[in-house]
C-alpha atoms as a PDB file:
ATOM      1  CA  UNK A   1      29.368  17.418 -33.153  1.00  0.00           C
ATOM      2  CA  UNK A   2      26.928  19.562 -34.215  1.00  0.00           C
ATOM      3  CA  UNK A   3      25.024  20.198 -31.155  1.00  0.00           C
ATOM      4  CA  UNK A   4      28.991  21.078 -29.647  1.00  0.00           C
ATOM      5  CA  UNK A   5      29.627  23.562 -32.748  1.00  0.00           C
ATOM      6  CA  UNK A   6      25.779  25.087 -31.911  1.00  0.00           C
ATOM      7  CA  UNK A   7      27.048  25.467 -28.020  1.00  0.00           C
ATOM      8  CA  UNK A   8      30.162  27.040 -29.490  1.00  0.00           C
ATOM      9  CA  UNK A   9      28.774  29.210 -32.028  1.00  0.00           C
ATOM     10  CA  UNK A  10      25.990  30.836 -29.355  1.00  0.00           C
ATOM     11  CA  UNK A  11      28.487  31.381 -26.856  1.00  0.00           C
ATOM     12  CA  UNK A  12      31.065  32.878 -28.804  1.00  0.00           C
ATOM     13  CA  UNK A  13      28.234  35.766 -29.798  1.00  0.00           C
ATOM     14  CA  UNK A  14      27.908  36.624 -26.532  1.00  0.00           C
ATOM     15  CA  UNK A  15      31.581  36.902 -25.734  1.00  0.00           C
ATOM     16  CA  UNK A  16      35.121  36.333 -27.192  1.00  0.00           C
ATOM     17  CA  UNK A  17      35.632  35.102 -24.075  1.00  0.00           C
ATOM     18  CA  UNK A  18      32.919  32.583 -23.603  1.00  0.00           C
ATOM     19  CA  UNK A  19      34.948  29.129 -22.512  1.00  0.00           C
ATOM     20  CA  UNK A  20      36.358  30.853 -19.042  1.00  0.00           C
ATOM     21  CA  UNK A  21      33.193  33.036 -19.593  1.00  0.00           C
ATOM     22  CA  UNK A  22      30.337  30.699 -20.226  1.00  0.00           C
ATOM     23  CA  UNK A  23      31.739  27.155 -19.012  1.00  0.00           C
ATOM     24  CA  UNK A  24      31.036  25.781 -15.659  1.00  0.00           C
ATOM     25  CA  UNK A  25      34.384  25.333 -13.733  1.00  0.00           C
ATOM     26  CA  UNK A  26      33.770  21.810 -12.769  1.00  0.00           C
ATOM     27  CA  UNK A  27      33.514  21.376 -17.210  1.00  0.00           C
ATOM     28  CA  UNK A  28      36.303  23.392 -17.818  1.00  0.00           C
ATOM     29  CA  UNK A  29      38.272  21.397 -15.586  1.00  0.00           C
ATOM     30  CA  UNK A  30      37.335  17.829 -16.905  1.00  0.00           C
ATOM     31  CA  UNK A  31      37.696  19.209 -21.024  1.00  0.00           C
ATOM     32  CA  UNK A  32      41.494  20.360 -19.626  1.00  0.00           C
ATOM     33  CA  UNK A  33      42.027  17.059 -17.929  1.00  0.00           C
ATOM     34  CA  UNK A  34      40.724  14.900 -21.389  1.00  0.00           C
ATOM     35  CA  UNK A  35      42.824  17.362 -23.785  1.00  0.00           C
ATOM     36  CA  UNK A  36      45.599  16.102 -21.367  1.00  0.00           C
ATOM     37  CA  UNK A  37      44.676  12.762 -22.240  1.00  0.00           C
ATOM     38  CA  UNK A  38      44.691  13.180 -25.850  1.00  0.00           C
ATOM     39  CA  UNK A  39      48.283  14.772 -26.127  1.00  0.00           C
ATOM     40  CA  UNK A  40      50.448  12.257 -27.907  1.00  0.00           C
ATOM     41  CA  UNK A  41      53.520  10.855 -25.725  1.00  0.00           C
ATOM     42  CA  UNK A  42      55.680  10.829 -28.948  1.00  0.00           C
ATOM     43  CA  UNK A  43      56.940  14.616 -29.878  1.00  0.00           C
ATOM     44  CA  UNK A  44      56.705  13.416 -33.853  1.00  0.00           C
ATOM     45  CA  UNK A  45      53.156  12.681 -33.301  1.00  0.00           C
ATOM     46  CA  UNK A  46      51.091  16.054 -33.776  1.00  0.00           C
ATOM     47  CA  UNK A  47      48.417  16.110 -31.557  1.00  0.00           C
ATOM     48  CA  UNK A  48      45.258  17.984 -33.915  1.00  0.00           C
ATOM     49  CA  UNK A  49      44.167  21.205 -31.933  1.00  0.00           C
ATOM     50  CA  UNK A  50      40.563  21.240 -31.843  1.00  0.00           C
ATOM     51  CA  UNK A  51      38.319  23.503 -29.603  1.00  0.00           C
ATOM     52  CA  UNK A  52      38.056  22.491 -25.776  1.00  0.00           C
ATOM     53  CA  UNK A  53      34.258  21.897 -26.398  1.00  0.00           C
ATOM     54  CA  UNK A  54      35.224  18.939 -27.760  1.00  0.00           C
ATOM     55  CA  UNK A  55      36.759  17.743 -24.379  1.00  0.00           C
ATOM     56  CA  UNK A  56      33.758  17.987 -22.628  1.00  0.00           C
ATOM     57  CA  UNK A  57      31.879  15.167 -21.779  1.00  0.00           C
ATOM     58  CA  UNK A  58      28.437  14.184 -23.270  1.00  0.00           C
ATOM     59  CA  UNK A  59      26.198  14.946 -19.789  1.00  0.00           C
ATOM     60  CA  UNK A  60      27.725  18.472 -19.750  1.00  0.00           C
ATOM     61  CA  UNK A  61      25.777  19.990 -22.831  1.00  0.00           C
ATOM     62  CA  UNK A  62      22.834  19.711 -20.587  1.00  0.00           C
ATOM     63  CA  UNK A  63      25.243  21.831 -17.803  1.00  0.00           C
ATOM     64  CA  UNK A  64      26.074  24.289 -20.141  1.00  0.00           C
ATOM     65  CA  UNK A  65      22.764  24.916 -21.579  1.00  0.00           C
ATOM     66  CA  UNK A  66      21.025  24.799 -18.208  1.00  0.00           C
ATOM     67  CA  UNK A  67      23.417  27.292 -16.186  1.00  0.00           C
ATOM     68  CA  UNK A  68      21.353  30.168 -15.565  1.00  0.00           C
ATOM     69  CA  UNK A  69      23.055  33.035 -17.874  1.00  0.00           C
ATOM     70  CA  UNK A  70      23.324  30.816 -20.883  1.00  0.00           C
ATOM     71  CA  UNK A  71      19.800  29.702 -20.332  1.00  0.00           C
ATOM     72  CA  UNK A  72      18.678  33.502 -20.097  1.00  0.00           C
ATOM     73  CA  UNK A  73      20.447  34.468 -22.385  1.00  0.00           C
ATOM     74  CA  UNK A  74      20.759  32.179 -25.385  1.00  0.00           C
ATOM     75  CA  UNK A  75      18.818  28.735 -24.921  1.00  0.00           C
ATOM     76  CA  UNK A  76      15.869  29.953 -23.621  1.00  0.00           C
ATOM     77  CA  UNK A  77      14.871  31.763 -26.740  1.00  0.00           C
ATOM     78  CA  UNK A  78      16.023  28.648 -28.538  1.00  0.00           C
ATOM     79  CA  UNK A  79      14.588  25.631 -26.654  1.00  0.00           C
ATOM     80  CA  UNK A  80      12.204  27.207 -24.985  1.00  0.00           C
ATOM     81  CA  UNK A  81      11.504  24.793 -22.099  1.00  0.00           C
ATOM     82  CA  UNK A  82      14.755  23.622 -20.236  1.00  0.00           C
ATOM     83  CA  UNK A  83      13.221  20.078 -19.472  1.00  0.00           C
ATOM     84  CA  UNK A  84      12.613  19.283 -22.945  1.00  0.00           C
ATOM     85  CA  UNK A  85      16.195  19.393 -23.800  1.00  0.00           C
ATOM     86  CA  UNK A  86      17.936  17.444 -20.408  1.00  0.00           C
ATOM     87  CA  UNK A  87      15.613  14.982 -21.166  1.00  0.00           C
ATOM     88  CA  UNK A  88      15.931  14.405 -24.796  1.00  0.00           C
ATOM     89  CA  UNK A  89      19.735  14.448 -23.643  1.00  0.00           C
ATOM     90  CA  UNK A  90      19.696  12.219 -21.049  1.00  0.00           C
ATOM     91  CA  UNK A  91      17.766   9.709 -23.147  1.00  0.00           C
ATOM     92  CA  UNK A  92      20.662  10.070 -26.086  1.00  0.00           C
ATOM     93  CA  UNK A  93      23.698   9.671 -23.112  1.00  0.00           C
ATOM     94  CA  UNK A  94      23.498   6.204 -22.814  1.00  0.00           C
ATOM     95  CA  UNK A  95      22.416   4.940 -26.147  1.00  0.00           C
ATOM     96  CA  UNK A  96      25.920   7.200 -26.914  1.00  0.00           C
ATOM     97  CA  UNK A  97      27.494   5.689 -24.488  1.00  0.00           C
ATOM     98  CA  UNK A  98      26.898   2.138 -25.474  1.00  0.00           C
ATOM     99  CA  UNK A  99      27.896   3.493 -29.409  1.00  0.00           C
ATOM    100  CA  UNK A 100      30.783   5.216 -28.486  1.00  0.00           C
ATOM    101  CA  UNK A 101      31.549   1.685 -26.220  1.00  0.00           C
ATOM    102  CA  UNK A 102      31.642  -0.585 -29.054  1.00  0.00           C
ATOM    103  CA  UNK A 103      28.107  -1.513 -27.253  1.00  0.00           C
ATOM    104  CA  UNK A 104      25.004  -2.608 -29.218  1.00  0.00           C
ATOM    105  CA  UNK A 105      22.358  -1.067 -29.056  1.00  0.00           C
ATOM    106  CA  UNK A 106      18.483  -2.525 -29.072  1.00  0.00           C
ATOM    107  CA  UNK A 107      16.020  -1.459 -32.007  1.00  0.00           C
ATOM    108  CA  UNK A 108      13.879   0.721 -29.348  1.00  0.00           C
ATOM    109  CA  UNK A 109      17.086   2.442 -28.496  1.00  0.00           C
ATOM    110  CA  UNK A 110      17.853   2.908 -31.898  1.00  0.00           C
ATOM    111  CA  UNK A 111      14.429   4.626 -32.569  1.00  0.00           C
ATOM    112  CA  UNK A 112      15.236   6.826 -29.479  1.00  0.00           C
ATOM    113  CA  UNK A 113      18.773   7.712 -31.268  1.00  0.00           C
ATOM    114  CA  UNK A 114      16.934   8.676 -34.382  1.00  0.00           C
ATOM    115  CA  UNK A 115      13.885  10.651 -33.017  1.00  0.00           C
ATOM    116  CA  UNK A 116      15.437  12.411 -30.400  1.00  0.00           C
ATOM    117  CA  UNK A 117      18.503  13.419 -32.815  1.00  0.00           C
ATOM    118  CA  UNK A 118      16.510  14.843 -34.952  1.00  0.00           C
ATOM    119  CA  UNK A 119      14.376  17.186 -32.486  1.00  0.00           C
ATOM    120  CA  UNK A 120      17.817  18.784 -31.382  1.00  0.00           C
ATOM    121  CA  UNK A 121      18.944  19.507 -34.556  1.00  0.00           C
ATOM    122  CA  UNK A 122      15.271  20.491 -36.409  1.00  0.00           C
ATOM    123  CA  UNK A 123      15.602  22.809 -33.286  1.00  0.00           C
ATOM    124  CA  UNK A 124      19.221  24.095 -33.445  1.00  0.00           C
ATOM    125  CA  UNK A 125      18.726  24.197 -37.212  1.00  0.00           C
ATOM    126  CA  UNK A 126      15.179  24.773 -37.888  1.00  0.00           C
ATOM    127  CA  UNK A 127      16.086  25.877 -41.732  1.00  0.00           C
ATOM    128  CA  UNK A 128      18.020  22.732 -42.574  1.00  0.00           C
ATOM    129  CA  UNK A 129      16.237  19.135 -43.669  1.00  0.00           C
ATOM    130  CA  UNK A 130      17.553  16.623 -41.322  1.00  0.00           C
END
């Protein structure tokens, strides 16, 4: 959540715009396709409205970030080497995975979860104690 609110927040200073903007097509089209998913069948059932970054799927982040004009002009300043982050992402996908799966996961993977957790958000939120 945070790391989608930190996505969010940098895009949206670079333009009010930034989902049609700032979002690959091939994301934006997956988010609409999971919001679909999410709509309740049952009209007395409200469906909570939340922002389509939190449609997208877990290996997109790593899209987002690494798509040339956010990487120029946000991520770069903020990450600082794009290989750093895909892989401390694609080391988290599927330990989340498994998590999100009802899965459980190993003590090694768990110590992956932890460390690598707190590297993205000491570096989104360098200020904040994690």
């Amino acid at each position: 959540t945070s790391l989608r609110l930190f996505i969010e927040e940098k895009l949206k200073q670079l333009t009010t715009n930034w989902w049609k903007e700032r979002i690959p097509s091939d994301v934006q089209q997956k988010a609409k396709e999971n919001m679909s998913k999410n709509e309740s069948p049952w009209p007395w059932v409200k469906t909570e409205e939340k922002s389509p970054i939190f449609y997208i799927n877990f290996p997109d982040y790593g899209k987002i970030i690494q798509r040339r004009d956010n990487w120029n002009d946000v991520f770069l300043k903020i990450f600082r080497d794009p290989g750093m982050i895909i892989s401390w992402l694609k080391e988290l996908e599927d330990i989340r995975n498994k998590i999100a799966h009802f899965r459980n996961i190993t003590v090694e993977e768990s110590t992956t979860l932890r460390l690598n957790t707190s590297k993205i958000l000491k570096t989104i939120k360098p200020s904040e104690k994690n």
